[in-house]
Protein backbone atom coordinates (compact mmCIF):
# COMPACT_ATOMS: atom_id res chain seq x y z
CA UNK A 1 91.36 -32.18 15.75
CA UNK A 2 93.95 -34.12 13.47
CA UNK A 3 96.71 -34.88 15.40
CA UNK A 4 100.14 -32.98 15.42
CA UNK A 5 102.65 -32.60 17.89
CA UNK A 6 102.74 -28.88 18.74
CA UNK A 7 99.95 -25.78 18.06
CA UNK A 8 103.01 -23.51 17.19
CA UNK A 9 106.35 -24.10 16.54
CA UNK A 10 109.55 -21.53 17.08
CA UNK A 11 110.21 -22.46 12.66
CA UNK A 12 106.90 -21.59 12.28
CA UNK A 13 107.35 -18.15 12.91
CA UNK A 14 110.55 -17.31 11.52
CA UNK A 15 109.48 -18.58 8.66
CA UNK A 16 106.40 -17.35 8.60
CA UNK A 17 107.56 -13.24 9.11
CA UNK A 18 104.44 -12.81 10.74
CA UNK A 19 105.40 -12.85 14.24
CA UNK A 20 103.17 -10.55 16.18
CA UNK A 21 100.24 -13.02 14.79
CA UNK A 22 101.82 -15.79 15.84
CA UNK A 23 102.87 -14.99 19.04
CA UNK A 24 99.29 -13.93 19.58
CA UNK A 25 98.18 -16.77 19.01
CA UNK A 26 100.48 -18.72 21.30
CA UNK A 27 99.44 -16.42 24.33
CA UNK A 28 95.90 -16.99 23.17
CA UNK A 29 96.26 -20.50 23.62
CA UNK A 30 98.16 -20.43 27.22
CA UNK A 31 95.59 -17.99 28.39
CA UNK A 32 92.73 -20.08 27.57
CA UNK A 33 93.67 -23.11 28.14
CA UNK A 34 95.76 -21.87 31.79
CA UNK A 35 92.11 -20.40 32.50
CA UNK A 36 90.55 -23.66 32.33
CA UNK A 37 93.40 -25.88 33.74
CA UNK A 38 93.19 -24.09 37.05
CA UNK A 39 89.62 -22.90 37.35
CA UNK A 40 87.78 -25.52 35.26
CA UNK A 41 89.78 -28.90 35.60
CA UNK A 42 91.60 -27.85 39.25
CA UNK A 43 95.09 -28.35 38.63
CA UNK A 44 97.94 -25.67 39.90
CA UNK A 45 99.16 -23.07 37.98
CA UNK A 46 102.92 -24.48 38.00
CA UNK A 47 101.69 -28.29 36.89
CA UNK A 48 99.62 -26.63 34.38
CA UNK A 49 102.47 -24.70 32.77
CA UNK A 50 105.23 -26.90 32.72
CA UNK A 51 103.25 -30.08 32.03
CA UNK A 52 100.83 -29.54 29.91
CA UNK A 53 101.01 -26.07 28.25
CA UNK A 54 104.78 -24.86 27.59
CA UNK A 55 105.53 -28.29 25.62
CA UNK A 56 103.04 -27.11 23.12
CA UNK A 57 105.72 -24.43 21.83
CA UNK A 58 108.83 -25.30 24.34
CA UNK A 59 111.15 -23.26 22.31
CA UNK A 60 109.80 -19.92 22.81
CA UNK A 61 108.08 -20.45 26.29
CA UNK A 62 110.38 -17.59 27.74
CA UNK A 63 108.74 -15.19 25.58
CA UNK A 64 105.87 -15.65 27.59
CA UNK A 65 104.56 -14.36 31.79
CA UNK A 66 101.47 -15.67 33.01
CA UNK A 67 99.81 -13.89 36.05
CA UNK A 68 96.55 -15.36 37.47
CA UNK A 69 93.77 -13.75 39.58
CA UNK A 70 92.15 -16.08 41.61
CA UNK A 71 89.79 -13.15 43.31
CA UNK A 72 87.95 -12.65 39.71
CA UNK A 73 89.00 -15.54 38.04
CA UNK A 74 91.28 -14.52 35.04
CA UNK A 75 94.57 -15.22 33.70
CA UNK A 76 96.68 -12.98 31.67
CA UNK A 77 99.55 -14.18 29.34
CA UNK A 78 101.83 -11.16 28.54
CA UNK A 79 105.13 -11.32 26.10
CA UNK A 80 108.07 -9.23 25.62
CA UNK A 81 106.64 -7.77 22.82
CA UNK A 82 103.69 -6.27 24.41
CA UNK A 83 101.21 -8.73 23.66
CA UNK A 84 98.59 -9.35 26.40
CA UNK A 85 95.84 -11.80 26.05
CA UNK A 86 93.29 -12.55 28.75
CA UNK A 87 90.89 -15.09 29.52
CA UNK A 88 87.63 -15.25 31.67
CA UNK A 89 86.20 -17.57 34.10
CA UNK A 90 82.46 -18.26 34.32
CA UNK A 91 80.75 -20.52 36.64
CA UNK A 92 78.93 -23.13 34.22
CA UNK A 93 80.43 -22.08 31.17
CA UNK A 94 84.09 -22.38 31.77
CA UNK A 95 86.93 -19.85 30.19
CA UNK A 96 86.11 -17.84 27.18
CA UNK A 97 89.54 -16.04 25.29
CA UNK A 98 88.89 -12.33 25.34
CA UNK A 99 89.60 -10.90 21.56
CA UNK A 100 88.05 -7.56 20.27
CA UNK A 101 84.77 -7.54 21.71
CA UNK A 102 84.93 -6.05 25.77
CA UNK A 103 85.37 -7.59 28.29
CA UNK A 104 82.22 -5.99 29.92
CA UNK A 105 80.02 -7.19 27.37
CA UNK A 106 81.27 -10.98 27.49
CA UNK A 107 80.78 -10.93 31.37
CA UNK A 108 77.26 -9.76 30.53
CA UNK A 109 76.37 -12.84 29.24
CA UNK A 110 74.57 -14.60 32.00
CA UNK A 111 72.70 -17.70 32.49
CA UNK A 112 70.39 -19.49 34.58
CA UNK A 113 71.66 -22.93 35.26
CA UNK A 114 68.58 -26.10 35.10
CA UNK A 115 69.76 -28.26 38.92
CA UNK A 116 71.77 -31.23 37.47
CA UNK A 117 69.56 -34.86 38.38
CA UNK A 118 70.89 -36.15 41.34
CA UNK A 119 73.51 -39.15 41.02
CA UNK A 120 72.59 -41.69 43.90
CA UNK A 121 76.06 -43.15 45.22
CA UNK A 122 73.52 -46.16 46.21
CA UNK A 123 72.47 -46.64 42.91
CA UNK A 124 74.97 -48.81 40.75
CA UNK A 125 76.62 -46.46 37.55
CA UNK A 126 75.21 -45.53 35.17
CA UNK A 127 71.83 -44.05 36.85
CA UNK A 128 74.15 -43.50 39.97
CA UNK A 129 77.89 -43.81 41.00
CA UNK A 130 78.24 -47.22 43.01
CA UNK A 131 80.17 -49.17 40.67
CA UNK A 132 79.86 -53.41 40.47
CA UNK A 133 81.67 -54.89 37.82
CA UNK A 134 79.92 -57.32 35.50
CA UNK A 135 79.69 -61.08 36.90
CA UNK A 136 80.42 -61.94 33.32
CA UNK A 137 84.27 -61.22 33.97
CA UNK A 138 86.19 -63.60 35.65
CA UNK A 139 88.39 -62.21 38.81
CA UNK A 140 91.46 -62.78 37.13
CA UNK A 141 90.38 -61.27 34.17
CA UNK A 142 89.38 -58.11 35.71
CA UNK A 143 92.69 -57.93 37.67
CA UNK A 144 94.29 -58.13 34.46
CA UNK A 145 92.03 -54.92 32.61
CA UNK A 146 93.12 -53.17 35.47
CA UNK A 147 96.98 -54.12 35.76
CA UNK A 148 96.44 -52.98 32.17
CA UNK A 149 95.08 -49.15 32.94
CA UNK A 150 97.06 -48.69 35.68
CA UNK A 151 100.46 -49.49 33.46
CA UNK A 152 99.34 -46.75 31.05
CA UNK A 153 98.94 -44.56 33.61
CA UNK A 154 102.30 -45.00 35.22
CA UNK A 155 103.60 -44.38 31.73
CA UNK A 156 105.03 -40.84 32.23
CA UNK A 157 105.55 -40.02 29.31
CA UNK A 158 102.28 -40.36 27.63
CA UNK A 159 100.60 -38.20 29.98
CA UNK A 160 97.57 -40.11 30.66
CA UNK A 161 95.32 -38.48 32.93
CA UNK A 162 92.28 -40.81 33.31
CA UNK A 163 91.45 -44.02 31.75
CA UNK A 164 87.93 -46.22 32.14
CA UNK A 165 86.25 -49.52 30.50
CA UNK A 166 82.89 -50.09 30.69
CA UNK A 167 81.60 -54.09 29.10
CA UNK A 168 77.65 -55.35 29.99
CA UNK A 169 76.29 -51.64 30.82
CA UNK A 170 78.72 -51.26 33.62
CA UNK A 171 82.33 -49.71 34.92
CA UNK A 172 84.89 -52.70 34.61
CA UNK A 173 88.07 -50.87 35.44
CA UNK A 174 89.16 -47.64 36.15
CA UNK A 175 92.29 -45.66 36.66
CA UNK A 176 93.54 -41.83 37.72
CA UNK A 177 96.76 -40.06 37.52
CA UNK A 178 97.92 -38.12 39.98
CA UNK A 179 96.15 -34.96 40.59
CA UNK A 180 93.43 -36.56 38.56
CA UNK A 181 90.18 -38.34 40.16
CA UNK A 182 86.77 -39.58 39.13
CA UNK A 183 85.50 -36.01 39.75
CA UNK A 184 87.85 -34.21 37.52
CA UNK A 185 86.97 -32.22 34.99
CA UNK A 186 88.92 -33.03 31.81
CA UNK A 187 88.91 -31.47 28.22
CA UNK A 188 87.91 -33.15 25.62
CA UNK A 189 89.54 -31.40 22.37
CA UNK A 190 87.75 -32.87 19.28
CA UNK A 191 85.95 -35.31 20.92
CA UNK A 192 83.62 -32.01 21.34
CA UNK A 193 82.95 -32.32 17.78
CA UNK A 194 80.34 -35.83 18.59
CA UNK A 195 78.90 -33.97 21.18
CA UNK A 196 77.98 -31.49 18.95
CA UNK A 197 76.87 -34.28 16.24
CA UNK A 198 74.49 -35.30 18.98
CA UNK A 199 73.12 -32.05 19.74
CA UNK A 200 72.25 -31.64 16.04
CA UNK A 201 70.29 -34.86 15.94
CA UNK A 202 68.74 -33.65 18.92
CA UNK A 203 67.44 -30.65 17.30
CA UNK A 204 66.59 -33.00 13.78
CA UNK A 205 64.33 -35.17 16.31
CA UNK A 206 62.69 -31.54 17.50
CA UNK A 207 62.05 -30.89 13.72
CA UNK A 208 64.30 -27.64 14.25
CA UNK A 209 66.48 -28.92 11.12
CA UNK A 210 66.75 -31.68 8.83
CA UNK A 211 70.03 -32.76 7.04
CA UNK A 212 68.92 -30.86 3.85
CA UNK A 213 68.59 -27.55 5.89
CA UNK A 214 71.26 -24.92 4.17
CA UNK A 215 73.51 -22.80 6.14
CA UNK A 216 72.45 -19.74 4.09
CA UNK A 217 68.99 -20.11 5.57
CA UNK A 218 70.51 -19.90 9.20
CA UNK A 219 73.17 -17.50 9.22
CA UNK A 220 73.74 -14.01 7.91
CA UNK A 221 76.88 -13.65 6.40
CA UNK A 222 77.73 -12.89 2.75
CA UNK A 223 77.04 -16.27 0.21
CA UNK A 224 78.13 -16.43 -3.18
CA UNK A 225 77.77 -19.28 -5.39
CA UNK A 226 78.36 -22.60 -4.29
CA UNK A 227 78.27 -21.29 -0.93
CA UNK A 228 74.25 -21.13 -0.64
CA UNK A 229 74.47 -24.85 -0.75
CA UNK A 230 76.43 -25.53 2.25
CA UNK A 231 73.63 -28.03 3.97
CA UNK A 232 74.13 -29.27 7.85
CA UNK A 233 74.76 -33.01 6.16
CA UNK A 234 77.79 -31.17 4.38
CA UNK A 235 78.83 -29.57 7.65
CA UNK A 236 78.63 -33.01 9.53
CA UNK A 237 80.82 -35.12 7.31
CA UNK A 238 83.14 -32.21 7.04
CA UNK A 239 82.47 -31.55 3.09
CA UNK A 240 81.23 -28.05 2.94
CA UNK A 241 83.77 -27.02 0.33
CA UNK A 242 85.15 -24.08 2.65
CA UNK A 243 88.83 -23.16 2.43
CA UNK A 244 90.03 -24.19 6.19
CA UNK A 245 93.39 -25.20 7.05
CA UNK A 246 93.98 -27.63 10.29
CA UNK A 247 97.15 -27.35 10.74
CA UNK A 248 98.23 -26.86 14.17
CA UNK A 249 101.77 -24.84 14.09
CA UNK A 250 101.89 -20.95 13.19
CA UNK A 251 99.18 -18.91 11.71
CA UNK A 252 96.20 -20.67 10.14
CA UNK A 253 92.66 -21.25 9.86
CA UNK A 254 92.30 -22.96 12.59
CA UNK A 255 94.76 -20.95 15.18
CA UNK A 256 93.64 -17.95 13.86
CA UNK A 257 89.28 -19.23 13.83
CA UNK A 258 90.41 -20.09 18.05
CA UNK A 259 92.76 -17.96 19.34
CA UNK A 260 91.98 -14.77 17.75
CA UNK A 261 88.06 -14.95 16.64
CA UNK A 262 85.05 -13.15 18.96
CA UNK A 263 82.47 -15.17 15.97
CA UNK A 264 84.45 -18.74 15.35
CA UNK A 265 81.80 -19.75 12.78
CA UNK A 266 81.26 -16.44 10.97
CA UNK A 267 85.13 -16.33 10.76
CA UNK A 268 85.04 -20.23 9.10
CA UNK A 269 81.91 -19.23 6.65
CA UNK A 270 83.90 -16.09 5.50
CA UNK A 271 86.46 -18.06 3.77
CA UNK A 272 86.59 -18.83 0.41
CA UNK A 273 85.04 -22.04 -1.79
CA UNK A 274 87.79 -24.60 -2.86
CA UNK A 275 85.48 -27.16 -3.97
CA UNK A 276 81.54 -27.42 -4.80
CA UNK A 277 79.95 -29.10 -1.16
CA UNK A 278 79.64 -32.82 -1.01
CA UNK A 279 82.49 -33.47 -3.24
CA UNK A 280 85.19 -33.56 -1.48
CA UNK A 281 86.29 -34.58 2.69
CA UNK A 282 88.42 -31.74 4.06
CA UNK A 283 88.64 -32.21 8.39
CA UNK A 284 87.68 -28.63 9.43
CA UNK A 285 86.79 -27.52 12.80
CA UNK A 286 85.51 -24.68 11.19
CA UNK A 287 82.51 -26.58 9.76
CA UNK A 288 82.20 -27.66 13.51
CA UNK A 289 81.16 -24.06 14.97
CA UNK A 290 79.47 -23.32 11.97
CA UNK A 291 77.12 -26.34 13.05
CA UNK A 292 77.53 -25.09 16.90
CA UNK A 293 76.65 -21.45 15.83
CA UNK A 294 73.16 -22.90 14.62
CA UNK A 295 72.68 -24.76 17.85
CA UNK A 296 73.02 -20.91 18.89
CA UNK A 297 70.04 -20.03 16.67
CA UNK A 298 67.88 -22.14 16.95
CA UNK A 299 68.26 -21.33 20.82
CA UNK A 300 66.82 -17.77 20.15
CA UNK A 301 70.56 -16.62 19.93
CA UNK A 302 70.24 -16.79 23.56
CA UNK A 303 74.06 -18.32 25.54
CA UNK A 304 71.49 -18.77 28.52
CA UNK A 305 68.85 -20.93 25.95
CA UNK A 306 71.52 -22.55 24.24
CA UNK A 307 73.06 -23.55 27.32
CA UNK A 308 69.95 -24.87 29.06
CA UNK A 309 68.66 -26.90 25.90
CA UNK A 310 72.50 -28.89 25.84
CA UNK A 311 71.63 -29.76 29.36
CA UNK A 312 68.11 -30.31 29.47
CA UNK A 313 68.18 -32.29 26.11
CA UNK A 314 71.30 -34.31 25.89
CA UNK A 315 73.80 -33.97 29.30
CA UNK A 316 71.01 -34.53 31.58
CA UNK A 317 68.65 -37.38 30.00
CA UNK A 318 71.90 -39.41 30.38
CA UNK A 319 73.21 -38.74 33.61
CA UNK A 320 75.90 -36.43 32.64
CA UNK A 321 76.09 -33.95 35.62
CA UNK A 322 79.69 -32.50 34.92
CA UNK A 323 79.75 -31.33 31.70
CA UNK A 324 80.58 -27.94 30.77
CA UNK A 325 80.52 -26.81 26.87
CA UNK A 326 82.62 -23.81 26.63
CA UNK A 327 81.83 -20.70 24.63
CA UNK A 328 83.42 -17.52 22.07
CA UNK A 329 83.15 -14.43 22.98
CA UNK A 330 79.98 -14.42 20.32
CA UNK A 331 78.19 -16.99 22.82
CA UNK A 332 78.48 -20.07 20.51
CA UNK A 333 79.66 -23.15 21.64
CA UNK A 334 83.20 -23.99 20.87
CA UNK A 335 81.59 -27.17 18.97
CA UNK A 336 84.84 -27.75 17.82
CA UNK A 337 87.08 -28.39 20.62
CA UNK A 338 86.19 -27.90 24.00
CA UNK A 339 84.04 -29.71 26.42
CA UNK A 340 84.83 -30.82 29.88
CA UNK A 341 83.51 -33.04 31.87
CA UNK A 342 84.97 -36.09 33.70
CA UNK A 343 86.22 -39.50 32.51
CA UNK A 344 83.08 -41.44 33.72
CA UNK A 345 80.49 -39.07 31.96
CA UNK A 346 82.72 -39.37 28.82
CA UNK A 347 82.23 -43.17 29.46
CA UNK A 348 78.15 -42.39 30.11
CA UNK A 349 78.54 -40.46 26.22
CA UNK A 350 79.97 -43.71 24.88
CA UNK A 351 77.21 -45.95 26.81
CA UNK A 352 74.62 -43.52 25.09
CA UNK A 353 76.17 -43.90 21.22
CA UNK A 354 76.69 -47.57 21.95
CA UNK A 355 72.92 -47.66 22.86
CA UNK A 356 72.25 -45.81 19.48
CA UNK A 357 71.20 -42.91 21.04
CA UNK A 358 68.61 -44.46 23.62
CA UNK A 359 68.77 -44.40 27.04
CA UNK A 360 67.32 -46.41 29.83
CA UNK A 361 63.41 -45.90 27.99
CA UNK A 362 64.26 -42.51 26.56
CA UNK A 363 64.41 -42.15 22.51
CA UNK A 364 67.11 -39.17 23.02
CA UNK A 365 68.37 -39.02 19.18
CA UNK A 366 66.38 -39.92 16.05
CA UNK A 367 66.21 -43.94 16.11
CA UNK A 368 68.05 -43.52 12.92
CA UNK A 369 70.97 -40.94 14.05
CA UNK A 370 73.80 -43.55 15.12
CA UNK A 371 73.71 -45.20 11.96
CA UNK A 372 73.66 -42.03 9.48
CA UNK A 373 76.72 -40.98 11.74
CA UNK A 374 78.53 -44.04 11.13
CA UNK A 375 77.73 -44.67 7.62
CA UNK A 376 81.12 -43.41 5.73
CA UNK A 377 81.29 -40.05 3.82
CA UNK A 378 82.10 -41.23 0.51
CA UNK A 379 84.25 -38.50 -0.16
CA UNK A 380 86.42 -38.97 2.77
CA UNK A 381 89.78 -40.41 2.73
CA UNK A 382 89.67 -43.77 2.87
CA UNK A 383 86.61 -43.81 3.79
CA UNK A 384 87.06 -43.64 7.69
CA UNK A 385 85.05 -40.62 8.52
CA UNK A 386 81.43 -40.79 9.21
CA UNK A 387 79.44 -37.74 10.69
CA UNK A 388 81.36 -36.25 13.03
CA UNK A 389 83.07 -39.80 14.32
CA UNK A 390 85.92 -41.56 13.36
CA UNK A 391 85.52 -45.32 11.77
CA UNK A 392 87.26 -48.77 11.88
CA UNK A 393 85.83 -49.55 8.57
CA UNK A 394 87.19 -48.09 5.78
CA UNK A 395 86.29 -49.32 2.14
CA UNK A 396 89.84 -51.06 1.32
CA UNK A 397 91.03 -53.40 4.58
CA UNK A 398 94.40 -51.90 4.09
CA UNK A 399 93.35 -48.67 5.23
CA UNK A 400 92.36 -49.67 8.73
CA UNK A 401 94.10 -47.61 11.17
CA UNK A 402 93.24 -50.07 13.98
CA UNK A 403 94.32 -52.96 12.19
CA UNK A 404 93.93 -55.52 15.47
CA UNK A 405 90.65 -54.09 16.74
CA UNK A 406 87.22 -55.04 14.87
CA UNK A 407 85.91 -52.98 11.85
CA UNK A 408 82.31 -52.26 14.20
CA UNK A 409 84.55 -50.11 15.87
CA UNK A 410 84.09 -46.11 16.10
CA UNK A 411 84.87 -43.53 17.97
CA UNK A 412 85.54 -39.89 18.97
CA UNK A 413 88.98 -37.95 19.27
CA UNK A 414 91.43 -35.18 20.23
CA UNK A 415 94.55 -33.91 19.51
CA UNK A 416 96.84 -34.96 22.50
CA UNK A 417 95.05 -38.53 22.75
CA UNK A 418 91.60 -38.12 24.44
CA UNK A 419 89.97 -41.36 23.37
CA UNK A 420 86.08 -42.42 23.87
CA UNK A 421 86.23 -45.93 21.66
CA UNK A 422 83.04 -48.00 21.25
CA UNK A 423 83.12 -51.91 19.95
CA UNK A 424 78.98 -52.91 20.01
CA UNK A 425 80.30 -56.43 18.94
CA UNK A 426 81.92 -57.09 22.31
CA UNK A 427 79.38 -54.50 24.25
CA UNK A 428 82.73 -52.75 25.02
CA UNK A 429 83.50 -48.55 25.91
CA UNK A 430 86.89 -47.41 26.55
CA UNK A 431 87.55 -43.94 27.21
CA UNK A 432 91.30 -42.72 27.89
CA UNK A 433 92.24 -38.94 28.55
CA UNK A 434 95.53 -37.60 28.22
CA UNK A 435 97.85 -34.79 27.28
CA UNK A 436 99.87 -37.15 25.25
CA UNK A 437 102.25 -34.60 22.84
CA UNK A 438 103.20 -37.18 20.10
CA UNK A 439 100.56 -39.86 18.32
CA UNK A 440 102.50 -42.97 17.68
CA UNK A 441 102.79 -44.19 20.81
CA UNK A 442 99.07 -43.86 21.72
CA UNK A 443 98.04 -45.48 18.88
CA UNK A 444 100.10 -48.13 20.03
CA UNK A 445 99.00 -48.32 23.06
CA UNK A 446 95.26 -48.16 22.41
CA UNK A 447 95.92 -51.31 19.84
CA UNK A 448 97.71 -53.00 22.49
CA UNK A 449 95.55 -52.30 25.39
CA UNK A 450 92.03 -53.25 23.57
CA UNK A 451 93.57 -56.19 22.26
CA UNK A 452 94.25 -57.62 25.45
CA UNK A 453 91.20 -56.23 27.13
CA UNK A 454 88.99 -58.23 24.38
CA UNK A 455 90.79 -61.65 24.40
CA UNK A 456 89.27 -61.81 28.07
CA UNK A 457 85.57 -60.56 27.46
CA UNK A 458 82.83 -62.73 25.80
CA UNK A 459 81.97 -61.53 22.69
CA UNK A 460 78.58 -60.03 22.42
């Protein structure tokens, strides 16, 4: 998600008039994401709250009671103007937002888990969890990445939950906050959206799609006009021509497509054409669950299917044991937005797009995947999109958003700072997880902290 610095803001709905919707969709959002802060990621209900979910829309947080039960695994937001929203617990498939469909038929999506590959702590990371830092890095050097990690975590303001580096195939330097540890689950927000990129390719490899395959052929909803042409290349560089909104305060697209949808993807393909597809970049996580939705598909509509191809396919060929890719009420993923798994699998994911997709002797993605994703959609602004990753190499020098890091650099993002950054020309992965409420200051600190980390590593 583009980054703001709140979902919903008190202005917003004043001035909106529509306050019933918008408060909806600001208990919609504490319920879900409460549900997974305590049951998913393991933090307390009180940390949860005050730290990481009321600053989202401070004003108006006494509008709001949470209640959770811990016997079936819920947690209801109510308001004083009798607005309830719930949210569901699943083992394997985290918290799913309760909207119009029951409750009863949501539970009644079941699945039956494949046993994750065993991690041996003997076994040096990434195959297992023993960690030796490369002999390429000098002692001091080392003790400087991680004086480096462990400042940002002390940082209190920023929020930074988790940050690792990985240089020559292995874990350099690591760092928790408190609360936080290398077995802690933590969301992703948008970076979801390259984990989704990858299951597509995934599913291109299995001949299941190509990058020509239209929407219209995959999903039944009503298509008029330009709409028919909608392809999954359109829907990966975020140029399907669909009216979508991401803007995170009040009542939008995207507020309205998560907080309020059962079908996230049938909601984004209802809306209206602005422009023709493929002529013109428009960041939408709508065109994100419309690409999850077909994952759904091609998984014979099945949420247990679905779920065991992500795992069988992508999470477990590299290592990945922790992962959990949440769902609507409809039994997509939520390609959009929310994956969690823990900081060292996020750095595994970077390891495995640094590595173009292979891993260890496996051929995971189509050998030409990593660079179709990072080739930049021509239509984007300034050029520093790809397919469904974010690029250091846009066509004018000026643009460059990371002006002191080098142009081979891509990566994945969220909204409140979640980070998994990839430099091939220094052999480099740097993941950093947060619930960081403003985006100066992390971009800052990400230019800062690379900087330094690559004037001590030889370049590859």
């Amino acid at each position: 998600m583009v980054k703001t610095t709140a979902i919903i803001s008190l202005s917003a709905l004043l001035v909106s008039g529509v306050l019933s919707e918008n408060l909806n969709i600001a208990a919609g959002y504490a319920a879900k994401n409460l549900c997974s802060w305590i049951f998913v990621t393991g933090i307390n209900e009180k940390k949860a709250l005050n730290s990481y979910i009321y600053p989202v829309f401070k004003p108006f947080k006494w509008l709001m009671k949470s209640k959770v039960n811990y016997r079936e695994k819920s947690v209801i937001i109510s308001t004083r103007y009798n607005i309830k929203r719930k949210a569901i617990f699943r083992k394997n498939l985290g918290c799913t937002l309760l909207n119009k469909k029951s409750e009863a038929i949501v539970r009644s999506q079941k699945i039956s888990p494949i046993p994750s590959p065993l991690i041996d702590p003997q076994k040096v990371w990434p195959q297992g969890s023993k960690v030796i830092p490369s002999k390429n890095i000098a002692p001091h050097s080392l003790k400087k990445i991680r004086t480096l990690l462990n400042q940002c975590i002390k940082n209190k303001k920023r929020n930074v939950l988790a940050m690792v580096v990985v240089y020559d195939n292995t874990i350099l330097a690591e760092a928790y906050g408190t609360g936080i540890s290398k077995k802690t689950k933590l969301l992703s927000w948008s970076m979801a959206k390259s984990v989704t990129n990858n299951a597509i390719g995934i599913l291109v490899k299995q001949k299941k799609l190509t990058l020509s395959t239209k929407v219209s052929d995959l999903i039944q909803s009503p298509y008029h006009d330009d709409k028919r042409k909608i392809t999954i290349n359109h829907l990966l560089r975020m140029s399907s021509g669909l009216h979508f909104k991401e803007i995170y305060f009040g009542s939008n697209h995207v507020t309205r497509m998560l907080y309020l949808k059962d079908d996230m993807a049938l909601y984004a393909l209802s809306q209206k054409m602005k422009r023709r597809p493929g002529k013109i970049f428009k960041y939408s996580s709508g065109d994100s669950n419309i690409l999850t939705k077909t994952i759904f598909l091609k998984n014979n509509s099945s949420v247990n299917d679905a779920y065991r191809f992500i795992q069988k396919e992508l999470f477990h060929k590299i290592n990945i044991t922790s992962a959990i890719f949440e769902i609507d009420s409809s039994g997509s993923f939520i390609g959009s937005s929310y994956v969690y798994m823990t900081a060292r699998d996020y750095a595994r994911l970077g390891l495995f797009w640094l590595k173009k997709g292979k891993w260890k002797d496996k051929i995971i993605l189509p050998e030409w995947w990593m660079d179709y994703s990072l080739k930049p959609t021509l239509s984007s602004h300034k050029r520093t999109y790809g397919a469904h990753f974010w690029l250091n190499s846009p066509g004018k020098p000026r643009y460059r958003k990371w002006k002191k890091l080098p142009t081979d650099m891509f990566l994945a993002r969220g909204y409140q700072g979640q980070y998994i950054i990839v430099i091939p020309s220094y052999d480099l992965v740097v993941v950093r997880l947060g619930v960081t409420f403003t985006p100066g200051p992390v971009k800052r600190e990400i230019n800062h902290v690379i900087s330094e980390i690559i004037k001590v590593l030889p370049k590859g």
